[in-house]
C-alpha atoms as a PDB file:
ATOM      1  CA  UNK A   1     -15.891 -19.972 -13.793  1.00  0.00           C
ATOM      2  CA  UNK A   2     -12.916 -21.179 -11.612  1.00  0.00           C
ATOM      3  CA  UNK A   3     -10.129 -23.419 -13.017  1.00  0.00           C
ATOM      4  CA  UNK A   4      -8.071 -25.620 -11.081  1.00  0.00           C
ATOM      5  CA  UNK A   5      -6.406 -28.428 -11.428  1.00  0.00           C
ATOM      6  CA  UNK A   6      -6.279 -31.469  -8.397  1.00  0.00           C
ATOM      7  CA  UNK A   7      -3.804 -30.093  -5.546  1.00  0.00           C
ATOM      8  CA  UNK A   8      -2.931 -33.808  -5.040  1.00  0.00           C
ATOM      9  CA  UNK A   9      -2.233 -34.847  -8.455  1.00  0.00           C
ATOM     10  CA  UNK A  10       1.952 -33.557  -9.560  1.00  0.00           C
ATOM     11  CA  UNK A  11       3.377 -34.427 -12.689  1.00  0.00           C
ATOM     12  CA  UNK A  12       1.265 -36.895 -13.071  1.00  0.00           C
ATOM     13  CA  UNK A  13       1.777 -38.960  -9.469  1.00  0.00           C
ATOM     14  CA  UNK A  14      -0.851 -38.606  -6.977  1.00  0.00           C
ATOM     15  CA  UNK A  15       1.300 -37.147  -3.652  1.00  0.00           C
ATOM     16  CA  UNK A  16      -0.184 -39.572  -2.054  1.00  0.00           C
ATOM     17  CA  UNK A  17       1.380 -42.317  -3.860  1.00  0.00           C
ATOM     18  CA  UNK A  18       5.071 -40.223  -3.905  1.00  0.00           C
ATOM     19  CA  UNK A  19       5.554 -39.118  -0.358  1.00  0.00           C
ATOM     20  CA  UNK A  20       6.361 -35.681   1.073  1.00  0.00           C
ATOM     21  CA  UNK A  21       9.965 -36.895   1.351  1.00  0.00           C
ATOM     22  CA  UNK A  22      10.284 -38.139  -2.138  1.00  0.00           C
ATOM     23  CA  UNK A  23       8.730 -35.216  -3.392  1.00  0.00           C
ATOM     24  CA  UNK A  24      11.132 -33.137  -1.674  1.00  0.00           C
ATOM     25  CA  UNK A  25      14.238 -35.244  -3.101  1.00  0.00           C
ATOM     26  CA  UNK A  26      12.701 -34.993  -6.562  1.00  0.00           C
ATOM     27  CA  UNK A  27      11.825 -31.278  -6.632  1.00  0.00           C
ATOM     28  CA  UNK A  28      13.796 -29.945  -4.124  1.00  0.00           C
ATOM     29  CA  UNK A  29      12.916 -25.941  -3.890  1.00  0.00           C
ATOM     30  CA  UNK A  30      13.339 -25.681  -7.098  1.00  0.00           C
ATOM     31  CA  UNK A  31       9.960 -26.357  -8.573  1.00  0.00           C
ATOM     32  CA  UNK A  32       8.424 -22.682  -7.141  1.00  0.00           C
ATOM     33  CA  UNK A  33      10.960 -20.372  -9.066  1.00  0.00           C
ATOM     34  CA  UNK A  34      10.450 -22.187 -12.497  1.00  0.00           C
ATOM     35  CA  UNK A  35       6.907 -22.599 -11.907  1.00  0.00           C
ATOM     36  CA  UNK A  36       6.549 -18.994 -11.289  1.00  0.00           C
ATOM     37  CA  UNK A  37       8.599 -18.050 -14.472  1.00  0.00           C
ATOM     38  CA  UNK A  38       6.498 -20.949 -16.271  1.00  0.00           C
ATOM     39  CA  UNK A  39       2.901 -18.973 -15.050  1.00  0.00           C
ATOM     40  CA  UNK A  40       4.556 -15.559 -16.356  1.00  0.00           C
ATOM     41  CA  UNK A  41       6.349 -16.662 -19.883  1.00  0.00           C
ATOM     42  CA  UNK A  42       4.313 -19.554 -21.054  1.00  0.00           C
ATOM     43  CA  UNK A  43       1.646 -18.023 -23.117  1.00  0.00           C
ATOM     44  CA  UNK A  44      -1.599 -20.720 -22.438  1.00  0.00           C
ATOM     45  CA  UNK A  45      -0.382 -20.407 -18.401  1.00  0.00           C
ATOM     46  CA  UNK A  46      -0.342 -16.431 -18.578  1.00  0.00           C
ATOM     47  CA  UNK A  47      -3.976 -16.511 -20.620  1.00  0.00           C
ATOM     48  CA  UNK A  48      -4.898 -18.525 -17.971  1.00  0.00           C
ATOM     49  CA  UNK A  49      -4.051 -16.924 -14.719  1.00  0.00           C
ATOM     50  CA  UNK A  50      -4.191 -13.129 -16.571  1.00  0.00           C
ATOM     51  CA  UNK A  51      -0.515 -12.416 -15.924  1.00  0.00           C
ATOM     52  CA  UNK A  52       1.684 -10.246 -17.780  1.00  0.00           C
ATOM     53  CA  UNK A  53       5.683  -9.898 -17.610  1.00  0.00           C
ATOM     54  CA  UNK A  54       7.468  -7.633 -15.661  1.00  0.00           C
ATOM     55  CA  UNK A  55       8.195  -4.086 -17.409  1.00  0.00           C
ATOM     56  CA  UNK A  56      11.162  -2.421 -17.026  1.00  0.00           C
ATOM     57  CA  UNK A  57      10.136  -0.666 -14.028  1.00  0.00           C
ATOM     58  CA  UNK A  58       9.537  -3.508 -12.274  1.00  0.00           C
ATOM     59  CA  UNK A  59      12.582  -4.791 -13.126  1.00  0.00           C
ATOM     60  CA  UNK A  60      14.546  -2.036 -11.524  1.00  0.00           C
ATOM     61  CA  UNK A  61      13.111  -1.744  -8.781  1.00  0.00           C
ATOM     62  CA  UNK A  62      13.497  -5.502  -8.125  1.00  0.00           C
ATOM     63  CA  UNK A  63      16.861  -4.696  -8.746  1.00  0.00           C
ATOM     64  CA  UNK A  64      17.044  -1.905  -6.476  1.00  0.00           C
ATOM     65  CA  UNK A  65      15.200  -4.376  -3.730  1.00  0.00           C
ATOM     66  CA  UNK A  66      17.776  -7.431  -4.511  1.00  0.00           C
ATOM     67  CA  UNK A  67      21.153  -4.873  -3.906  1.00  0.00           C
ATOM     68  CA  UNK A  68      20.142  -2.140  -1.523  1.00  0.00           C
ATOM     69  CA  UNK A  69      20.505  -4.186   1.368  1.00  0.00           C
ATOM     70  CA  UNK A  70      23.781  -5.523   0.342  1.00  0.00           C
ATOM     71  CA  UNK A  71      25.203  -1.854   0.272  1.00  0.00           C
ATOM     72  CA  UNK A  72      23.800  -1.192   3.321  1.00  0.00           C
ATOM     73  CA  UNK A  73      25.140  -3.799   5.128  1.00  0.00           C
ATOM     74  CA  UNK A  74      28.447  -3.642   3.428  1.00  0.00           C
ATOM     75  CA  UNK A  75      28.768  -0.452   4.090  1.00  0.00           C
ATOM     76  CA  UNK A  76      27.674  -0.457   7.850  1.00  0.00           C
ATOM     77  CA  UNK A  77      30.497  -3.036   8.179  1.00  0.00           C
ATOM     78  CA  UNK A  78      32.904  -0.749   6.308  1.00  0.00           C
ATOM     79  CA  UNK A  79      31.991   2.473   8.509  1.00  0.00           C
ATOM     80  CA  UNK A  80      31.161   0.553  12.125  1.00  0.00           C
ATOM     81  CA  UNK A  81      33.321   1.074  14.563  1.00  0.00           C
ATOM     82  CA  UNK A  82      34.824  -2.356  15.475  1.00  0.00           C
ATOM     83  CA  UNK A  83      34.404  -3.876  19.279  1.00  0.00           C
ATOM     84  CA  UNK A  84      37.852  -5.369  20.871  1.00  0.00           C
ATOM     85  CA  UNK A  85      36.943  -8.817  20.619  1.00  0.00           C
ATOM     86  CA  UNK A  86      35.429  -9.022  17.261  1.00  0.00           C
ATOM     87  CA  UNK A  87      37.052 -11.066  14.424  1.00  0.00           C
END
């Protein structure tokens, strides 16, 4: 059995109806992060779509992901040897 709501149908307004552009103004990009958060924390939602919340494992190496790159690049700025001509 699939479940599934109406792709057109958002908090109640047909898209249609609202617009691309007013749906943008309205939700902005902030509607994916909390709906994601919503489909892992919100008990009927997690039932649902059979998700589970991150362990602490997961969380590091999200972590890990999130700041490696930041070293790296900090520190490749740190150790690079500057071009004449660079600000």
């Amino acid at each position: 059995m699939c479940f599934s709501a109406p792709a057109s149908f958002i908090a109640g307004t047909p898209l249609s109806a609202m617009g691309s552009a007013a749906f943008r103004k309205e939700f902005g990009n902030s509607l994916t992060p909390r709906s994601s958060l919503l489909v892992v924390y919100l008990p009927p939602l997690a039932r649902v779509l059979d998700t589970v919340p991150p362990t602490n494992a997961d969380l590091a190496v999200i972590m890990l992901s999130v700041i490696s790159p930041i070293v790296i690049v900090e520190l490749t700025e740190l150790f690079a040897p500057r071009k004449s001509g660079d600000s």
